[in-house]
Structures are given as C-alpha cells and as structure tokens.
C-alpha atoms as a PDB file:
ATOM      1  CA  UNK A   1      33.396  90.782  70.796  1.00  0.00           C
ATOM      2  CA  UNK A   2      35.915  87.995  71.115  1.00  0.00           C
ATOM      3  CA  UNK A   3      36.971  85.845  68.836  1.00  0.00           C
ATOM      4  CA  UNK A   4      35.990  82.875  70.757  1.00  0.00           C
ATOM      5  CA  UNK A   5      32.311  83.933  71.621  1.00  0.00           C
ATOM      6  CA  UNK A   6      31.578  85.861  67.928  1.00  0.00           C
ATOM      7  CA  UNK A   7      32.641  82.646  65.790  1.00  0.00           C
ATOM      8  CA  UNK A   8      31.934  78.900  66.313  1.00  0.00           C
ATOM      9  CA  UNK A   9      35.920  77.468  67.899  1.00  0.00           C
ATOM     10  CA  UNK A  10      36.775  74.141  67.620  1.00  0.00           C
ATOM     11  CA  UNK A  11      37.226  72.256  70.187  1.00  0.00           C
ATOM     12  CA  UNK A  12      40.260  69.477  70.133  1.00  0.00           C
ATOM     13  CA  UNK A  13      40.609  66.736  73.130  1.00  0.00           C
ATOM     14  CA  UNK A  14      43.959  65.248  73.572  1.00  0.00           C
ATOM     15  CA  UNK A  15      45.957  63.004  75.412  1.00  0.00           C
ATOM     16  CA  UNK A  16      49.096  63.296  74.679  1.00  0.00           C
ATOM     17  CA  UNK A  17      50.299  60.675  76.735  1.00  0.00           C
ATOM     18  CA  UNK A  18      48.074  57.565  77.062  1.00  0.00           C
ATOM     19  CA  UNK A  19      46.572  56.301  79.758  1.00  0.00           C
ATOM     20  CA  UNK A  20      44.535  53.923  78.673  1.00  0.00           C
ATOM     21  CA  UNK A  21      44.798  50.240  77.357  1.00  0.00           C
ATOM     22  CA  UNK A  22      44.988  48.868  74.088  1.00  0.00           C
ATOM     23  CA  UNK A  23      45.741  52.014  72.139  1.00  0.00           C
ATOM     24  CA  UNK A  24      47.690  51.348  69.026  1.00  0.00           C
ATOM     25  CA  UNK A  25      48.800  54.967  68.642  1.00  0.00           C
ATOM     26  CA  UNK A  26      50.770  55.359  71.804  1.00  0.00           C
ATOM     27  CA  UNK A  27      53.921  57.367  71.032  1.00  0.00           C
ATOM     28  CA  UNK A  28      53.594  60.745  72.835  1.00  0.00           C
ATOM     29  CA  UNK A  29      56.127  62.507  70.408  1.00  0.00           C
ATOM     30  CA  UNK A  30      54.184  60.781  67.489  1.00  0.00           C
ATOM     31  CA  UNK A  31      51.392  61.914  68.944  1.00  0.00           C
ATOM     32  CA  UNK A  32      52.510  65.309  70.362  1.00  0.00           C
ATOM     33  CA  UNK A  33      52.893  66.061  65.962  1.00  0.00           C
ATOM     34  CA  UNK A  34      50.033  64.741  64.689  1.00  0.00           C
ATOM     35  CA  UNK A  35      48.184  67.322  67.625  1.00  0.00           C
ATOM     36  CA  UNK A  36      50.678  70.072  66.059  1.00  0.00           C
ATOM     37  CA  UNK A  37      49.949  70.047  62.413  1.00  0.00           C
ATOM     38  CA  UNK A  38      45.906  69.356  63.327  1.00  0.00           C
ATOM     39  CA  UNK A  39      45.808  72.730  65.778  1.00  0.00           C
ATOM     40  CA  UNK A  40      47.522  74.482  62.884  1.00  0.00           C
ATOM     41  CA  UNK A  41      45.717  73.593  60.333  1.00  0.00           C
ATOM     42  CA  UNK A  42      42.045  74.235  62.645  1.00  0.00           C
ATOM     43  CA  UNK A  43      43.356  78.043  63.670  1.00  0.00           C
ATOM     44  CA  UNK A  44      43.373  78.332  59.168  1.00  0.00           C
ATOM     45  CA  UNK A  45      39.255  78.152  60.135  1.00  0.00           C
ATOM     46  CA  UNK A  46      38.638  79.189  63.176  1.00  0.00           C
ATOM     47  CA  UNK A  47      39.741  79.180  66.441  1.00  0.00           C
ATOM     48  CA  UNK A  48      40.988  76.271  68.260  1.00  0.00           C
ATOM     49  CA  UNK A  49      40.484  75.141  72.520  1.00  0.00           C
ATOM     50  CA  UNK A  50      42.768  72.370  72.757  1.00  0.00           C
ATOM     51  CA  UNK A  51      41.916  70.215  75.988  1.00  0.00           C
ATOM     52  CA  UNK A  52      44.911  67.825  77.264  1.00  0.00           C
ATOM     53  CA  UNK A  53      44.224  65.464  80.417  1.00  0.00           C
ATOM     54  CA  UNK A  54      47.768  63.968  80.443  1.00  0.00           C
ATOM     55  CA  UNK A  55      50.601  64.625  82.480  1.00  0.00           C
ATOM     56  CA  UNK A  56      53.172  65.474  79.253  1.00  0.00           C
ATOM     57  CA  UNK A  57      55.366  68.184  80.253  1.00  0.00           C
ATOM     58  CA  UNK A  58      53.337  70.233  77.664  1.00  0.00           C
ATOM     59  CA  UNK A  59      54.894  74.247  78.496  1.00  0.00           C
ATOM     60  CA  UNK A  60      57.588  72.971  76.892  1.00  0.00           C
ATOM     61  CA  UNK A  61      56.738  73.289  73.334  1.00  0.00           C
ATOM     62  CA  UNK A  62      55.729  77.089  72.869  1.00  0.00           C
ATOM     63  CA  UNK A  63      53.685  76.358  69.631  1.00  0.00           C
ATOM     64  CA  UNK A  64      50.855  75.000  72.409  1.00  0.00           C
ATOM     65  CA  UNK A  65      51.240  78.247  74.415  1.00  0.00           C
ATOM     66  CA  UNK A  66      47.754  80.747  74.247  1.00  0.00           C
ATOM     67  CA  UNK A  67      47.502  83.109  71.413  1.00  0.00           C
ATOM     68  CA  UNK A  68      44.586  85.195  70.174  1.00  0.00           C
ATOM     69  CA  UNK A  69      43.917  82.146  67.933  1.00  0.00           C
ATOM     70  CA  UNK A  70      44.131  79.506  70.513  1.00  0.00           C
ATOM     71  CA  UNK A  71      43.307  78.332  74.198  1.00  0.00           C
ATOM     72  CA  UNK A  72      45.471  75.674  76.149  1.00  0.00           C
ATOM     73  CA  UNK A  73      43.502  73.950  78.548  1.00  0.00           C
ATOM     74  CA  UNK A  74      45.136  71.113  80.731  1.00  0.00           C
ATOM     75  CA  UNK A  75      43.747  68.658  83.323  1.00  0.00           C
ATOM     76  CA  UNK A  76      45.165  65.912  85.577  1.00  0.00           C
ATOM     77  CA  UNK A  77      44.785  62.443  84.263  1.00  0.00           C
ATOM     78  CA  UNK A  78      41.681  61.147  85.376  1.00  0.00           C
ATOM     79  CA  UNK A  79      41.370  59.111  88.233  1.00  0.00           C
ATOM     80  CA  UNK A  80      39.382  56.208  86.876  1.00  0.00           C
ATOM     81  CA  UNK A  81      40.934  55.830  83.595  1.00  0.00           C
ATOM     82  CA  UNK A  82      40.597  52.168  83.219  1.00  0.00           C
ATOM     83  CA  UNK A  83      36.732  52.620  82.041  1.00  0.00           C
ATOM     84  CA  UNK A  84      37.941  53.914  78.764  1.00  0.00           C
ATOM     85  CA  UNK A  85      38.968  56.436  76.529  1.00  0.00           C
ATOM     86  CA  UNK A  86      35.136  57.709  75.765  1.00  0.00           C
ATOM     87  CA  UNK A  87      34.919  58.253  79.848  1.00  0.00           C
ATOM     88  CA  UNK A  88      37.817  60.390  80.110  1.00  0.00           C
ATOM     89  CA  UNK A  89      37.482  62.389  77.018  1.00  0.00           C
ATOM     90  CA  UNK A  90      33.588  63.497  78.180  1.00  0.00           C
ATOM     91  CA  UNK A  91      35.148  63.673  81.714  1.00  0.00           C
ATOM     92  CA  UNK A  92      37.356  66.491  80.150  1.00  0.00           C
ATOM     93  CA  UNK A  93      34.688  67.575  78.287  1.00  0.00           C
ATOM     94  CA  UNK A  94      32.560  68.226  81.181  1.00  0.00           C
ATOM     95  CA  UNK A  95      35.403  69.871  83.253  1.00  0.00           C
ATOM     96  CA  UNK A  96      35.915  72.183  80.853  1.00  0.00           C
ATOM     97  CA  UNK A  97      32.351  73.482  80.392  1.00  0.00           C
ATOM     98  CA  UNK A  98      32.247  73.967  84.119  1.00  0.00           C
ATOM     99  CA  UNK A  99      35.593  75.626  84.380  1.00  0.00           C
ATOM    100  CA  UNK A 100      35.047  78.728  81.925  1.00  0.00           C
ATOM    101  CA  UNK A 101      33.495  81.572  83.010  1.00  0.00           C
ATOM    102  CA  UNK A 102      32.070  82.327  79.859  1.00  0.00           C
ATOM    103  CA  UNK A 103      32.044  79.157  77.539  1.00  0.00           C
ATOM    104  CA  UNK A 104      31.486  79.459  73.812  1.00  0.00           C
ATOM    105  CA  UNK A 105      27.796  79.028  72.306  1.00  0.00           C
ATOM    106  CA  UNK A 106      28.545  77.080  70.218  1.00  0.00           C
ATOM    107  CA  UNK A 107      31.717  74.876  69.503  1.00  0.00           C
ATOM    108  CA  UNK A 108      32.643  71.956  67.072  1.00  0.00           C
ATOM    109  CA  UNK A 109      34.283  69.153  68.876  1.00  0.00           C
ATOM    110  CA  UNK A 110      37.030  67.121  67.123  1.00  0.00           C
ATOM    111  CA  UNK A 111      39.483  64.276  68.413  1.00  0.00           C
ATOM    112  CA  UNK A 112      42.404  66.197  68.641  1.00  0.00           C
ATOM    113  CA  UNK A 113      44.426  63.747  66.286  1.00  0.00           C
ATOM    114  CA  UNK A 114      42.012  63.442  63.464  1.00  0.00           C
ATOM    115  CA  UNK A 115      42.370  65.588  60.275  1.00  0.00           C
ATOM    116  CA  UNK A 116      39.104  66.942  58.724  1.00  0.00           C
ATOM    117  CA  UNK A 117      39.980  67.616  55.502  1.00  0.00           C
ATOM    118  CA  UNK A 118      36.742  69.210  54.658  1.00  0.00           C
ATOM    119  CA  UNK A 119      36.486  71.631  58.004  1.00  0.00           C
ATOM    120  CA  UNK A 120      35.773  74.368  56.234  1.00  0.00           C
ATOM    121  CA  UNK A 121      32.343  73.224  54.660  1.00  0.00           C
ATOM    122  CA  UNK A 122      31.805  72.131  57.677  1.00  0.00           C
ATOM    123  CA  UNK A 123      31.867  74.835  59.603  1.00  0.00           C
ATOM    124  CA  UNK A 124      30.269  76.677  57.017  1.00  0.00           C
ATOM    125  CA  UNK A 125      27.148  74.259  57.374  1.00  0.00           C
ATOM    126  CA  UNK A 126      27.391  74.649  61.563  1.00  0.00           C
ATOM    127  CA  UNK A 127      26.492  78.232  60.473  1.00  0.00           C
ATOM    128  CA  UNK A 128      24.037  78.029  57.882  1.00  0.00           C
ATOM    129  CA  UNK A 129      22.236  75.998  60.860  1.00  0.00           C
ATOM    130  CA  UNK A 130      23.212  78.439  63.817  1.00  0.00           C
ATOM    131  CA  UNK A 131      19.965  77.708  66.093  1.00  0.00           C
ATOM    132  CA  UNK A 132      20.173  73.763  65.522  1.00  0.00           C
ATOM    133  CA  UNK A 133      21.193  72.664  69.090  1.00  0.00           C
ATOM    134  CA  UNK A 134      23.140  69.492  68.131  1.00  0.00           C
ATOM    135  CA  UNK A 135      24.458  67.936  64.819  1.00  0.00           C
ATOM    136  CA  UNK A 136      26.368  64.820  64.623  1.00  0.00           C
ATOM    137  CA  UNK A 137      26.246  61.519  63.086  1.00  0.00           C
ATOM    138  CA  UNK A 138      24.229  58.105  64.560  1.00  0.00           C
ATOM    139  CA  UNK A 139      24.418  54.737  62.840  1.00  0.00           C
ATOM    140  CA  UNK A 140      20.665  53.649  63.053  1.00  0.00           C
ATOM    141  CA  UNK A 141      21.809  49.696  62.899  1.00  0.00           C
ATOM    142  CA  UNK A 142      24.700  49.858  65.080  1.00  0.00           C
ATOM    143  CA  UNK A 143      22.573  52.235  67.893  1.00  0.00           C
ATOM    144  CA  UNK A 144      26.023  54.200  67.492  1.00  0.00           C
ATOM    145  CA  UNK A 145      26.951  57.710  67.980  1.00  0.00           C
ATOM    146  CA  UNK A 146      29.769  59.110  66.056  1.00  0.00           C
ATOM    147  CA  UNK A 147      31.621  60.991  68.895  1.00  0.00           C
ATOM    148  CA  UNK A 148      34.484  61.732  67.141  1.00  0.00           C
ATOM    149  CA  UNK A 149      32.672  65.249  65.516  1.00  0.00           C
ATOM    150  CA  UNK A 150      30.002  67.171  66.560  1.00  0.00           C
ATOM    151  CA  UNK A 151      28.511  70.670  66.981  1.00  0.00           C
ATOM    152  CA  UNK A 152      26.994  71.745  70.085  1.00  0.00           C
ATOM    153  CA  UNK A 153      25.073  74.386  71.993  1.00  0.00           C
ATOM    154  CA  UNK A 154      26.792  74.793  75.440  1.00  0.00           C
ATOM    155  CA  UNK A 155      23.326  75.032  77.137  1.00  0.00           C
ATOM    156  CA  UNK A 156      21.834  71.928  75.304  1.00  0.00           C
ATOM    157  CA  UNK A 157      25.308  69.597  76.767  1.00  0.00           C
ATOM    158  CA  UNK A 158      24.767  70.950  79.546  1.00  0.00           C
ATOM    159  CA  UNK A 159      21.480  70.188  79.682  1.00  0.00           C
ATOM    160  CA  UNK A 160      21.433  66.444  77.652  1.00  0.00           C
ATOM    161  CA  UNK A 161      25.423  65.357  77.604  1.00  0.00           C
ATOM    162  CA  UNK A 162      26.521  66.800  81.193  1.00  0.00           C
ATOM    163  CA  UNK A 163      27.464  63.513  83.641  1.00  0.00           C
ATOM    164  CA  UNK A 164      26.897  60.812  80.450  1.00  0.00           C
ATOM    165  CA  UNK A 165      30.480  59.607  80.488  1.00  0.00           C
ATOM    166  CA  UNK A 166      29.521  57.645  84.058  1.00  0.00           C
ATOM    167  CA  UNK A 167      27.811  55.412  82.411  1.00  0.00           C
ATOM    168  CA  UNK A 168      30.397  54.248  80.494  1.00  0.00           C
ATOM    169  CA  UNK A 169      32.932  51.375  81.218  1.00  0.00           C
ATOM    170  CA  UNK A 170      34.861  49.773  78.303  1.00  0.00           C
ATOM    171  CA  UNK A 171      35.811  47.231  80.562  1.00  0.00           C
ATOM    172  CA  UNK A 172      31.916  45.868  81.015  1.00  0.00           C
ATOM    173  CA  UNK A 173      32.055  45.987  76.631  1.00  0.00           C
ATOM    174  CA  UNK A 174      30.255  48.013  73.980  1.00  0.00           C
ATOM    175  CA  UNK A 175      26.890  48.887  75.471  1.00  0.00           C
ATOM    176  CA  UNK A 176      29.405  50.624  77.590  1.00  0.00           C
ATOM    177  CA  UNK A 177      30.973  52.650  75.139  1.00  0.00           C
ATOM    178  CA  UNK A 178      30.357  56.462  74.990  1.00  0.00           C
ATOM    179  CA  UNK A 179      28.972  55.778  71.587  1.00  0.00           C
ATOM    180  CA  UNK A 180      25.920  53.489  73.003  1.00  0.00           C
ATOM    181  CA  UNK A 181      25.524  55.285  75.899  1.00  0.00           C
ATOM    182  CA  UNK A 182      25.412  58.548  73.737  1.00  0.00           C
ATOM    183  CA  UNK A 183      23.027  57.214  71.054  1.00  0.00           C
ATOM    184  CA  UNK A 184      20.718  55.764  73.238  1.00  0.00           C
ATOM    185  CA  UNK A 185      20.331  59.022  75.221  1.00  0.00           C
ATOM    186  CA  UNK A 186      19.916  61.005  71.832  1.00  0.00           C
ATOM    187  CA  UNK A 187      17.661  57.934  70.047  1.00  0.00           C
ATOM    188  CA  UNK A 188      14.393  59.735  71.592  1.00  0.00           C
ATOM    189  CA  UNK A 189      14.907  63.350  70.472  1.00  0.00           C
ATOM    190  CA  UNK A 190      13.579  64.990  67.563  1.00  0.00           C
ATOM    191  CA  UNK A 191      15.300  66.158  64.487  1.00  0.00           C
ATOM    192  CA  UNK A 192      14.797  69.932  65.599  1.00  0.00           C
ATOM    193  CA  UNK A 193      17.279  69.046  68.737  1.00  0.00           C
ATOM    194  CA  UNK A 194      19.305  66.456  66.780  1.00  0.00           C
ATOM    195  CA  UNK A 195      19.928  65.791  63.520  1.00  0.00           C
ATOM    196  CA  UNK A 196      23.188  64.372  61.055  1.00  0.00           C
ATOM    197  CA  UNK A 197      25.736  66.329  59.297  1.00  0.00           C
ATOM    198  CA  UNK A 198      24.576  66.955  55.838  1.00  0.00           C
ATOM    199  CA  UNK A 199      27.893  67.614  54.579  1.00  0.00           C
ATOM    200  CA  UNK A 200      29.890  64.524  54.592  1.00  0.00           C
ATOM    201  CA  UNK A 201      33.100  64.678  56.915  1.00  0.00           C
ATOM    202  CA  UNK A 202      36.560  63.685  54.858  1.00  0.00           C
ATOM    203  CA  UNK A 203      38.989  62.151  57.364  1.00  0.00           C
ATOM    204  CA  UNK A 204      42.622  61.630  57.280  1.00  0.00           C
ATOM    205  CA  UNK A 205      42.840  59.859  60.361  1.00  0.00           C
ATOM    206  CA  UNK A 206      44.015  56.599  61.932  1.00  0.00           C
ATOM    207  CA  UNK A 207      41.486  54.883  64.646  1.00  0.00           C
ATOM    208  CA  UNK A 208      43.684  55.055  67.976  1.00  0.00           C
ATOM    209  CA  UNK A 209      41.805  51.682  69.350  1.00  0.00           C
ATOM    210  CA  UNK A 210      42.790  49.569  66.473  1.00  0.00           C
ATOM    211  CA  UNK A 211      45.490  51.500  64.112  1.00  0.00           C
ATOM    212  CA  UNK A 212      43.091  51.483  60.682  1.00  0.00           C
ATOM    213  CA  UNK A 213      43.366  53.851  58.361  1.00  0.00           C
ATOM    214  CA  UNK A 214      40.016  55.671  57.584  1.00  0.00           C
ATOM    215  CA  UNK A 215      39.300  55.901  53.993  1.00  0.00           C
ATOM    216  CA  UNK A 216      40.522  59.180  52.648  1.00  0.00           C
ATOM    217  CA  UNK A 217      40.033  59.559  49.026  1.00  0.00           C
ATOM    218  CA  UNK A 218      38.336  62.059  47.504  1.00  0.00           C
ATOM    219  CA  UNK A 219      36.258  59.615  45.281  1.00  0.00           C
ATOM    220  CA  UNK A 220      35.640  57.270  48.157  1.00  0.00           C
ATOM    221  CA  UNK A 221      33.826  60.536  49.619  1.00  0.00           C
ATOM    222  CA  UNK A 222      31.824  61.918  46.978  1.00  0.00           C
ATOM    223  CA  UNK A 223      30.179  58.049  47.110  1.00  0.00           C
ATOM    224  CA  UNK A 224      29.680  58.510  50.632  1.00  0.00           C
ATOM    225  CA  UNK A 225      28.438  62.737  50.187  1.00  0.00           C
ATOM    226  CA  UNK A 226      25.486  61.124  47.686  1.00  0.00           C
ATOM    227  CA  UNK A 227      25.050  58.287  49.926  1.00  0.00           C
ATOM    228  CA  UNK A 228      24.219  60.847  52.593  1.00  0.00           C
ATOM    229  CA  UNK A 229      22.166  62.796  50.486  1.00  0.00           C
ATOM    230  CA  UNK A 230      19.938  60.005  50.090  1.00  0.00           C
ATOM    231  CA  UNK A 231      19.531  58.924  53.266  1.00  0.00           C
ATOM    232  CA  UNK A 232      18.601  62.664  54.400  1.00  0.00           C
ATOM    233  CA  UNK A 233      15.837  62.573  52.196  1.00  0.00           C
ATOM    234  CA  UNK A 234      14.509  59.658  54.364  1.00  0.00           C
ATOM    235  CA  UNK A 235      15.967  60.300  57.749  1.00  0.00           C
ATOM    236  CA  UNK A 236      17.330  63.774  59.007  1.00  0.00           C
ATOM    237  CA  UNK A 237      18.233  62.360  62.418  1.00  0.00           C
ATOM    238  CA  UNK A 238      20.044  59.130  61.455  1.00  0.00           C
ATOM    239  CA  UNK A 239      22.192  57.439  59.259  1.00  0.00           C
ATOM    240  CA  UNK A 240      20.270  54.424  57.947  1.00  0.00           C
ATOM    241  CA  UNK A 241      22.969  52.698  56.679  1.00  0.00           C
ATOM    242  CA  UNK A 242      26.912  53.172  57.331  1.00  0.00           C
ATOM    243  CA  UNK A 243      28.662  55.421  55.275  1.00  0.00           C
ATOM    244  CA  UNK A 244      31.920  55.694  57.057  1.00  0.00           C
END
C-alpha cells in the first residue's frame, strides 16, 4: 500500500512568498529555510505534503522536488488575499482535498514554518486514537480554535471544514478569524467527533502575525503537559484555561 495512504502524512501549508499584510516574517529566503529544515525534519516521522500558494519560483531548489517521502503541491496565489492569512491557508486546504484522486485518511496538518518538537508523540497519539475523526486544541474563554495543528479524517473536513474559510475576513476583525469561525462551527459537537490533544504540543516557532517567540523550554512544557492533564479530566473537548 503506499506510503501516503498506510501511515498518517503530515500535511505542511506554506507561503513562501507573502501575500498578505502585516506579517512580521516576510523574507522569502528566510522563509524558504525555515520550510527546509521543518520538511526535513517531518519526513524523520512520516511523510510530508507540502502545499505552497505563492508564486516563488519554487522548481528551483531540488530539495522541494517529489520523492517517495514527500509530495509538492503548488497553487496560484489566491485571488482574494486581502481577507487574511486563515482564508487562504483553508482555501489551499480545500483545493487540495478536491484535487487528489485519492486523498489520505487521515493527515496531521502543521503551519509549514512551525517546529514541533514533540511530533513524534504526537503522531504516536493520532494513532493510538485512529477512529477519532478530529483532534485539535480550542480555548474555551477565547471561543478559539488552535489552527495551527490538527488531525483530521478527510471525510469528516469534508463534511464539517469544507467552504469555512468564506466566512472569514481579517479585515472585518477577530470574529472573522479562521480561529472563531472554526471554533464556533466545532463548539456544538461532541467529544466522540472532537476532542483536544492529550499530549501537549512543544513548539519552536515564531507567530508570523506578530514576530513572538512561542515558549520553548522543556520545563515550560512539562507545566503546560500537567496543566493539560488536568483539564482533560474535566473537559475532553476543550481547553478550559490557556496553556499555550
């Protein structure tokens, strides 16, 4: 069976060269590396569909080109990119689902330019769970969806997430964001469609809206793994308070 259908890929969006407003991390070169060392450290774990919706003369740098190991797909800028970064990365997301013949099961979606430290245990735990149709973090208080990671059935985005992104508009503010419009479309549905990670994700990453660092050490994380432990006893679905 292939690779891509027998294990659970991961799915990087990029954008190599911005489109959008406002982003801090702009530098396509800059950029172009940080997307290098994060597909080669994903294809260590499994392997890796990179999605790019920029016009970056990508063929260029053979280290992008298909392998057994990993996918290229590209797509034209998007044609209404002033509602956002959120609307264009589920715009690609969305393309992409409806442009494979035969899309994975199951796939773990990260932004293309954040390192999970942890993606092994991760991906172990998407396993361990193989029939759960959706796992990824909401913040209960800020009605916010963490779209940054998640694991997905193909059938249940295509069913729940297909078409969300037009509902978004950064423009119009933050009930416009991907990450309200996602939570509030996921706020109704049970823990056996949609619950949180258990295992906490450890990012080495730097927010591409407003150039922070996220918090990478490893004690800073164990805090936040027994944080989360906690808060699953309570709530499987949500995260009651943040743990970053």
């Amino acid at each position: 069976m292939e690779i891509f259908q027998s294990q659970i890929p991961v799915v990087l969006t990029a954008t190599i060269q911005p489109t959008v407003t406002g982003a801090v991390a702009s530098n396509p070169e800059a950029r172009l590396a940080e997307y290098r060392w994060v597909v080669q450290f994903c294809q260590q774990f499994a392997p890796v569909i990179l999605l790019e919706n920029s016009s970056y003369p990508l063929a260029q740098h053979p280290e992008f080109a298909d392998s057994p190991r990993l996918r290229v797909r590209r797509f034209a800028p998007s044609k209404t990119c002033e509602r956002g970064k959120g609307f264009q990365e589920f715009e690609m997301l969305d393309n992409w689902l409806a442009s494979e013949s035969q899309p994975p099961a199951r796939w773990l979606k990260l932004t293309g330019r954040y390192q999970l430290l942890n993606l092994a245990a991760i991906l172990a735990e998407c396993r361990r769970d193989q029939n759960q149709p959706l796992l990824i973090d909401q913040l209960h208080r800020q009605q916010w969806a963490r779209t940054y990671l998640f694991c997905v059935r193909s059938e249940f985005y295509q069913a729940r997430l297909q078409g969300l992104y037009r509902e978004c508009d950064d423009r119009q503010g933050d009930d416009y964001f991907i990450e309200r419009v996602l939570y509030r479309h996921l706020a109704p549905l049970p823990a056996a469609e949609v619950r949180l990670f258990k295992t906490q994700p450890w990012l080495r990453a730097v927010a591409g809206a407003t150039g922070a660092n996220y918090p990478s050490g490893r004690p800073q994380w164990l805090v936040k793994q027994c944080l989360r432990h906690l808060n699953r006893l309570v709530n499987r679905r949500r995260l009651l308070c943040t743990v970053s």
